[in-house]
PDB file of N, CA and C in Angstrom:
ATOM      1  N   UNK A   1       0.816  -1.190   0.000  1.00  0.00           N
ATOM      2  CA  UNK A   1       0.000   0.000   0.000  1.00  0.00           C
ATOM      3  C   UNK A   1       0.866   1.262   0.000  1.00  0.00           C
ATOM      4  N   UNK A   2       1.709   1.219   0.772  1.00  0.00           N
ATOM      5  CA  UNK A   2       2.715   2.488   1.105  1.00  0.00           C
ATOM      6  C   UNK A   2       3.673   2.820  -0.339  1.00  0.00           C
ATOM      7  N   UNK A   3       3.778   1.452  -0.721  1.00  0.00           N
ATOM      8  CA  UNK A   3       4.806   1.711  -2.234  1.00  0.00           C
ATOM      9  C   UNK A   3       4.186   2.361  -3.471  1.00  0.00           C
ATOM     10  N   UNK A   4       2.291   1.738  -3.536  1.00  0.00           N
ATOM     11  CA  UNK A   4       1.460   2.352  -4.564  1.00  0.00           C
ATOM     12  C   UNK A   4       1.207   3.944  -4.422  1.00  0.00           C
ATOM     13  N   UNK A   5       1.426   4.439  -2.615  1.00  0.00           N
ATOM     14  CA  UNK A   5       1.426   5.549  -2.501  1.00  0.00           C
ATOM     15  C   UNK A   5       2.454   6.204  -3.371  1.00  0.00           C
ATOM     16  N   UNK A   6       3.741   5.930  -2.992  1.00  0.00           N
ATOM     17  CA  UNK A   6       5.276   6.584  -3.100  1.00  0.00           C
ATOM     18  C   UNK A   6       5.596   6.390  -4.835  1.00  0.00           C
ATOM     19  N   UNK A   7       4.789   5.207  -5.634  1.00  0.00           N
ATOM     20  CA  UNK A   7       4.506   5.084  -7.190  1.00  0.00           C
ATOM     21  C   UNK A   7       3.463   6.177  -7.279  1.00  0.00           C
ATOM     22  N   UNK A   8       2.558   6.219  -7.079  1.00  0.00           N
ATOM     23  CA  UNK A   8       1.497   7.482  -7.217  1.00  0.00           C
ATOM     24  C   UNK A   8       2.363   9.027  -7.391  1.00  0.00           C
ATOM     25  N   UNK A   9       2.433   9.166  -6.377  1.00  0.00           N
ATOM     26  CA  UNK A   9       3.044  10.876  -5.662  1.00  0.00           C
ATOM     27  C   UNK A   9       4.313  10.935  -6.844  1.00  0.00           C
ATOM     28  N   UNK A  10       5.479  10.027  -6.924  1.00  0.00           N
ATOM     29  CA  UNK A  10       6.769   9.454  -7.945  1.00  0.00           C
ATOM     30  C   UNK A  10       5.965  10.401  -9.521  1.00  0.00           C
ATOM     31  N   UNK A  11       4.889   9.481 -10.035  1.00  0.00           N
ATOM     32  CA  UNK A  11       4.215  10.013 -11.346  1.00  0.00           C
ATOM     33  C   UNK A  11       3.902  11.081 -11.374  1.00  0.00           C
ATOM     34  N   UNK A  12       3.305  11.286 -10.164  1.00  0.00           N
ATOM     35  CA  UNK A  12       2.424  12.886 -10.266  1.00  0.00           C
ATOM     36  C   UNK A  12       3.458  14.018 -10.454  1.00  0.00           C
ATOM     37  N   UNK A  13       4.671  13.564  -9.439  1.00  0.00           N
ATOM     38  CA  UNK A  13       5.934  14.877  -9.369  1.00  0.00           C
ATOM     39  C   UNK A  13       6.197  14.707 -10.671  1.00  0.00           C
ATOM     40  N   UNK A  14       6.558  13.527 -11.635  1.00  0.00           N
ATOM     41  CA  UNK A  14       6.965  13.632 -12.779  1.00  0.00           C
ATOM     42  C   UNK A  14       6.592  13.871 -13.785  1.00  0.00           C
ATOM     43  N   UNK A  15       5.156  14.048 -13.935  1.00  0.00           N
ATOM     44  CA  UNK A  15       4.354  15.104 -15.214  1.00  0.00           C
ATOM     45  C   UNK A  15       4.149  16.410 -14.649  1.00  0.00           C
ATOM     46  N   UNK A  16       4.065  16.795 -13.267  1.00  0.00           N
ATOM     47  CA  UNK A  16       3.901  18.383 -12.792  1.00  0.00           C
ATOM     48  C   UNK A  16       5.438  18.921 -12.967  1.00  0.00           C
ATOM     49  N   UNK A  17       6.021  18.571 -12.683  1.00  0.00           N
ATOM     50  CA  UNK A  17       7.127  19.744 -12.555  1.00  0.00           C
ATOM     51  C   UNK A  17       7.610  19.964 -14.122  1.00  0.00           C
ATOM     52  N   UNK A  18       7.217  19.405 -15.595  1.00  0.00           N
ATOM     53  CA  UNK A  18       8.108  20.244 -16.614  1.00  0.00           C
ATOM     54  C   UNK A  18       6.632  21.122 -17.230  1.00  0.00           C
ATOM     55  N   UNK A  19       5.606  20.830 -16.319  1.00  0.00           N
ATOM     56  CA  UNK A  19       4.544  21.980 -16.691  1.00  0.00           C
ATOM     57  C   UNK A  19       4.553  22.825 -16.039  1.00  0.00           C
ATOM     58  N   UNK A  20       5.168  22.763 -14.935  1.00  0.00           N
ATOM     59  CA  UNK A  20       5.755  24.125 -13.632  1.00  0.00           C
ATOM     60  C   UNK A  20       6.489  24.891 -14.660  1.00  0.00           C
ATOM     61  N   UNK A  21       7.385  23.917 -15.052  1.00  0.00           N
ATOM     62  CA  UNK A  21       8.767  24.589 -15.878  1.00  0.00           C
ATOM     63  C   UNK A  21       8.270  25.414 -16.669  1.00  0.00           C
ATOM     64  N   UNK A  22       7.328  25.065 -17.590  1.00  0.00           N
ATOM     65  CA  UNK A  22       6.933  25.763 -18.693  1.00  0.00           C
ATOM     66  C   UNK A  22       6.746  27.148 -18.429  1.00  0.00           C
ATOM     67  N   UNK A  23       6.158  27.101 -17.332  1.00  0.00           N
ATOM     68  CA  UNK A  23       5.454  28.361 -16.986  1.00  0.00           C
ATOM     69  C   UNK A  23       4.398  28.912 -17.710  1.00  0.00           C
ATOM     70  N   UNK A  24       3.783  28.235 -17.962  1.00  0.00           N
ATOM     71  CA  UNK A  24       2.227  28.005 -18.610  1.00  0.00           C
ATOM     72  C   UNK A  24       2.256  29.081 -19.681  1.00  0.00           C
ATOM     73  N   UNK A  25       0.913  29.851 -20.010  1.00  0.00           N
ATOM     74  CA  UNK A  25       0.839  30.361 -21.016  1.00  0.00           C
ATOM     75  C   UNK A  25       1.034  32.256 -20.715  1.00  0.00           C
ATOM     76  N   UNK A  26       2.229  32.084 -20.035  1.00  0.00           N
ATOM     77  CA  UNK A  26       2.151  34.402 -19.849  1.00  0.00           C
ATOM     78  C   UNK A  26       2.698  34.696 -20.695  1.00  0.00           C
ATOM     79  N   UNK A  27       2.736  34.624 -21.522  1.00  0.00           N
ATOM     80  CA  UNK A  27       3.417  35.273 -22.465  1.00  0.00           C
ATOM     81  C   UNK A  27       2.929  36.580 -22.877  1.00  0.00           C
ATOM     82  N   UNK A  28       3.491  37.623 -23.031  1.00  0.00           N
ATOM     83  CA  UNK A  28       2.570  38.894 -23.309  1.00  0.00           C
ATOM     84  C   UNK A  28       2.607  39.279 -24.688  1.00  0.00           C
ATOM     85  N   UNK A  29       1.075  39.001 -25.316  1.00  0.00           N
ATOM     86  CA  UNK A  29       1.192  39.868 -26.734  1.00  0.00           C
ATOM     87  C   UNK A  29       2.531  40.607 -26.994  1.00  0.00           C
ATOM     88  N   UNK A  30       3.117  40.641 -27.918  1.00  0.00           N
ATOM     89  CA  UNK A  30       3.418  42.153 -28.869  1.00  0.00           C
ATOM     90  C   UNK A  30       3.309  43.358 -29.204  1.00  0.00           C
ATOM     91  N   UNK A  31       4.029  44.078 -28.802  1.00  0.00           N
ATOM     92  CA  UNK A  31       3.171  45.009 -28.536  1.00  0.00           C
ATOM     93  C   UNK A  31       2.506  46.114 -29.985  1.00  0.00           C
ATOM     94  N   UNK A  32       1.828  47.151 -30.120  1.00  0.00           N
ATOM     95  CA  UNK A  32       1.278  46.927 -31.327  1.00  0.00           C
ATOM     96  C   UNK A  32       1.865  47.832 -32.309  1.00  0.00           C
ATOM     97  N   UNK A  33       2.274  48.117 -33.291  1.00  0.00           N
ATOM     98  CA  UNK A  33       2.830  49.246 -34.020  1.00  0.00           C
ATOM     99  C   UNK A  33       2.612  50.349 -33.807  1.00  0.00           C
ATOM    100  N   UNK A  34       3.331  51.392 -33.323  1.00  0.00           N
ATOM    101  CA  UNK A  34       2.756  52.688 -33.228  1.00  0.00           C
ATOM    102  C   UNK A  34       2.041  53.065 -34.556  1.00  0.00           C
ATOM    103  N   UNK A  35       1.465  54.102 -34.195  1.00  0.00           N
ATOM    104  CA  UNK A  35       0.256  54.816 -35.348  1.00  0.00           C
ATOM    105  C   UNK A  35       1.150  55.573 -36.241  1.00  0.00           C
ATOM    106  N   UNK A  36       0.760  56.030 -37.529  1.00  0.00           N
ATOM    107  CA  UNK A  36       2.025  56.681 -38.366  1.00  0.00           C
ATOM    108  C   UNK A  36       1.133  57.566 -38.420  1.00  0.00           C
ATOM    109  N   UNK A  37       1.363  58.695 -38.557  1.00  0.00           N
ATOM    110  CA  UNK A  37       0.839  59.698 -38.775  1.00  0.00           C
ATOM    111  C   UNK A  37       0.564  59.947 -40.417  1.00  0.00           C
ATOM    112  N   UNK A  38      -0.388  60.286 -40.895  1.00  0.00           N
ATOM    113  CA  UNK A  38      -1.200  60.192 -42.268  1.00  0.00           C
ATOM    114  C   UNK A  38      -0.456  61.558 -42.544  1.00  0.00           C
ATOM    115  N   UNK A  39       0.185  61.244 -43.731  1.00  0.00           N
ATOM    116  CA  UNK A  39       0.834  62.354 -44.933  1.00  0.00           C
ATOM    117  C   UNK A  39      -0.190  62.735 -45.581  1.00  0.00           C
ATOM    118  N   UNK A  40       0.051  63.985 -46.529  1.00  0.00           N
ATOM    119  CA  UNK A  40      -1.075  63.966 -47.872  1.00  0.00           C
ATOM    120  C   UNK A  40       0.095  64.396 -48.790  1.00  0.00           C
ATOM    121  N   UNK A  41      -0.010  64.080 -49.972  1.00  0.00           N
ATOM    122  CA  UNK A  41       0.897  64.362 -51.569  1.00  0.00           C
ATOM    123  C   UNK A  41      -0.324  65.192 -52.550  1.00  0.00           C
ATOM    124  N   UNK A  42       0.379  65.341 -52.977  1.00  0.00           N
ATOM    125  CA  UNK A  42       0.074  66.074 -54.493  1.00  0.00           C
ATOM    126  C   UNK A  42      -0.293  65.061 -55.606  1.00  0.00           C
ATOM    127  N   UNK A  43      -0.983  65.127 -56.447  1.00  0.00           N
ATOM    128  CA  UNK A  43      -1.015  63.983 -57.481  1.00  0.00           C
ATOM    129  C   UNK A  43       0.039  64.455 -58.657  1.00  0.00           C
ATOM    130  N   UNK A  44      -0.283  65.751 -59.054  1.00  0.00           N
ATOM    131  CA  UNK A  44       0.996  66.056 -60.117  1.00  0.00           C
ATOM    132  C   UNK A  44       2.114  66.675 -59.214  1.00  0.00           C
ATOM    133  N   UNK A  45       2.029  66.576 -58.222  1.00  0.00           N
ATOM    134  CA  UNK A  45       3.613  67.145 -57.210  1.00  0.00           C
ATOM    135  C   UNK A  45       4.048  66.310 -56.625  1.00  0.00           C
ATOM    136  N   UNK A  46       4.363  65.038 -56.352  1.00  0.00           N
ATOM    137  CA  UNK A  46       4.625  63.946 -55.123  1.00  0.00           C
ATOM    138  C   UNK A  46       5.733  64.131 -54.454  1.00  0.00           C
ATOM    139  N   UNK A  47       6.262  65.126 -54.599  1.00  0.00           N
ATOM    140  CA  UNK A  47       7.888  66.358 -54.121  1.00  0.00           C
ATOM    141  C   UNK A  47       7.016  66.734 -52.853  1.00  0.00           C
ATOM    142  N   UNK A  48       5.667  67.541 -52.910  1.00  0.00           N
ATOM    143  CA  UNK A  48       4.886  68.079 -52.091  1.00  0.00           C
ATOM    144  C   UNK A  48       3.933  67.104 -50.997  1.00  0.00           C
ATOM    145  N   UNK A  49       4.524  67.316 -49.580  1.00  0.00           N
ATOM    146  CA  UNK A  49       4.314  66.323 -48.860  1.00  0.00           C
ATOM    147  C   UNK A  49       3.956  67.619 -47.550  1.00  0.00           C
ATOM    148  N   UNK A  50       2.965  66.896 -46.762  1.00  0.00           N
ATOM    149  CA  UNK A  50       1.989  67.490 -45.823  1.00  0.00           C
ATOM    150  C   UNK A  50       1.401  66.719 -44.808  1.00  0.00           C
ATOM    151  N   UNK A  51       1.592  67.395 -43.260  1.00  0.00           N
ATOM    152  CA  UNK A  51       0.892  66.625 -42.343  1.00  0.00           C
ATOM    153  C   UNK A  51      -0.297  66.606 -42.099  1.00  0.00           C
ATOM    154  N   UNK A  52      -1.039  67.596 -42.798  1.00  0.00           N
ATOM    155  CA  UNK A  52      -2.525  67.769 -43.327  1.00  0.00           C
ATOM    156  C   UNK A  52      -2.904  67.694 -44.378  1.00  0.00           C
ATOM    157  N   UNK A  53      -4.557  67.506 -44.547  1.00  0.00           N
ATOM    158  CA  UNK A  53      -5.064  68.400 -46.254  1.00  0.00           C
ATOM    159  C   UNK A  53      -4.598  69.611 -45.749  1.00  0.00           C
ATOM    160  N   UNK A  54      -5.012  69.658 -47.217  1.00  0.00           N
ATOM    161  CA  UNK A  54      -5.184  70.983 -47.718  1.00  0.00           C
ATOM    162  C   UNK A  54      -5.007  71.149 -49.431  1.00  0.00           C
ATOM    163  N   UNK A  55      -3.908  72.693 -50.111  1.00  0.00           N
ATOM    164  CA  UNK A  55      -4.142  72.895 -51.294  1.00  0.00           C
ATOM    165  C   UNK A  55      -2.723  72.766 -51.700  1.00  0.00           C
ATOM    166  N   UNK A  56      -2.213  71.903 -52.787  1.00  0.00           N
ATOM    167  CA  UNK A  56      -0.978  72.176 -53.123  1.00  0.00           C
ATOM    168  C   UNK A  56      -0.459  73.181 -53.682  1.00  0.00           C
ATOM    169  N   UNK A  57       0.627  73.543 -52.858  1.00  0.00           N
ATOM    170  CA  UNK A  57       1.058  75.344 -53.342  1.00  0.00           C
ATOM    171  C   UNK A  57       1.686  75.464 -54.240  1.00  0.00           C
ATOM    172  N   UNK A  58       1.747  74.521 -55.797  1.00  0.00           N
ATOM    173  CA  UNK A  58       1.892  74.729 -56.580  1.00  0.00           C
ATOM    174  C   UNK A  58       1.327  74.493 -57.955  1.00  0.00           C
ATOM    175  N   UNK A  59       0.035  74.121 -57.642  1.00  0.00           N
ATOM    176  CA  UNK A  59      -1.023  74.264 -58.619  1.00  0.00           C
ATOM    177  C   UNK A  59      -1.830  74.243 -57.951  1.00  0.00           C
ATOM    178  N   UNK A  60      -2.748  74.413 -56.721  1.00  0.00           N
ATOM    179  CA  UNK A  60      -3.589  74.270 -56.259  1.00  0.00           C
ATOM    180  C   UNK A  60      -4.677  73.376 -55.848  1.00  0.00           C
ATOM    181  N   UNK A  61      -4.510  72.185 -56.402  1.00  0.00           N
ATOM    182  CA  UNK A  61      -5.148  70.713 -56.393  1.00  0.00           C
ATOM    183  C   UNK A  61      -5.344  70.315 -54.772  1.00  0.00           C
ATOM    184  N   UNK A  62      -6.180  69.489 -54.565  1.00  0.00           N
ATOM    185  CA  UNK A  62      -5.966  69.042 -53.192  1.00  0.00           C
ATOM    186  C   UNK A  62      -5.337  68.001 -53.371  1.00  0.00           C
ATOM    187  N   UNK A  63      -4.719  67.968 -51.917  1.00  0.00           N
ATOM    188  CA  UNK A  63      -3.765  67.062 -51.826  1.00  0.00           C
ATOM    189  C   UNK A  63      -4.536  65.775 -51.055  1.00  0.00           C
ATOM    190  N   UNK A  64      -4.008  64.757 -51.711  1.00  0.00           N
ATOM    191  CA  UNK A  64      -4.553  63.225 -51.423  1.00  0.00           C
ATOM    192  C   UNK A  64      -3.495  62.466 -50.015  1.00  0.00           C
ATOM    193  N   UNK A  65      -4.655  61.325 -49.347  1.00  0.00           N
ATOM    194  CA  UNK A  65      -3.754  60.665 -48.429  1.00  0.00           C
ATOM    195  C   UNK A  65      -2.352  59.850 -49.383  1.00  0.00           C
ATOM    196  N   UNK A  66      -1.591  59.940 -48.408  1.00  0.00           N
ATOM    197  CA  UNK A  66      -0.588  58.695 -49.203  1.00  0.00           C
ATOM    198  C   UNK A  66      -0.504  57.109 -48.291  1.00  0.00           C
ATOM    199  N   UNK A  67      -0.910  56.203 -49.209  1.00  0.00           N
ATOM    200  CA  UNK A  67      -0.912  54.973 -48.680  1.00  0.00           C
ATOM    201  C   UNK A  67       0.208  54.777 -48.095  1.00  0.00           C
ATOM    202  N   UNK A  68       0.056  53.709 -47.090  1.00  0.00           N
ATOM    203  CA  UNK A  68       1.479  53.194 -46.353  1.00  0.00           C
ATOM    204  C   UNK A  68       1.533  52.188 -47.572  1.00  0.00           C
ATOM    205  N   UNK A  69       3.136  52.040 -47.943  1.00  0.00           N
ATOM    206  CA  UNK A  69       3.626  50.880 -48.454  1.00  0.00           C
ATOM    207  C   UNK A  69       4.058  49.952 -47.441  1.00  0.00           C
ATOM    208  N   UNK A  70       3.411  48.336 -48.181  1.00  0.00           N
ATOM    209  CA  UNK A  70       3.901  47.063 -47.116  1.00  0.00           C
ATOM    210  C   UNK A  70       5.056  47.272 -46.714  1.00  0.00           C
ATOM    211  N   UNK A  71       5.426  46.405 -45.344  1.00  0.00           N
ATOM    212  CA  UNK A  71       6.686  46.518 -45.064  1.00  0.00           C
ATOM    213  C   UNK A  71       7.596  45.402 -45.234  1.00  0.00           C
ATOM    214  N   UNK A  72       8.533  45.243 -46.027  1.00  0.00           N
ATOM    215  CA  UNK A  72       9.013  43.854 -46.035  1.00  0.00           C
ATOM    216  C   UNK A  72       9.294  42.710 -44.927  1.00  0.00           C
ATOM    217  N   UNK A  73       8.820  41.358 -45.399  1.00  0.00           N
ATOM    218  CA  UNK A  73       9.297  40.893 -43.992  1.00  0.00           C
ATOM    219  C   UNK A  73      10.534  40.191 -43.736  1.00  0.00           C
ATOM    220  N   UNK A  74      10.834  39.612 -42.888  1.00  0.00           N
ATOM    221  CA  UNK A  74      12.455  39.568 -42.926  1.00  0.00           C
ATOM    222  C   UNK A  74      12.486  37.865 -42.673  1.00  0.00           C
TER     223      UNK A  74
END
């Protein structure tokens, strides 16, 4: 009886402790890309770059958002 104990408790220590080890699941997200701040361009000026709308000061057109280009991955 005493040995099925000391076989019992033997198994139990030996599947708990490399899930101790693991240290289960904390892992903390990633954290998230900062925000980019939205440019605007010119369509016939793309020289002409802006942290707002508005009018391009060299023909007067409004100026459009500029897409983010993907970022390569590595």
């Amino acid at each position: 009886m005493k040995s099925n104990l000391l076989l019992t408790l033997a198994a139990a220590f030996a599947f708990a402790v490399p899930a101790i080890a693991q240290g289960g699941n904390d892992a903390k997200p990633a954290p998230a890309a900062s925000p980019v701040a939205q440019k605007y361009t010119c369509p016939m000026h793309p020289e002409v770059i802006s942290d707002k709308p508005g009018k391009c000061p060299k023909c007067g057109m409004n100026l459009v958002p500029v897409k983010a280009s993907p970022t390569p991955k590595k």
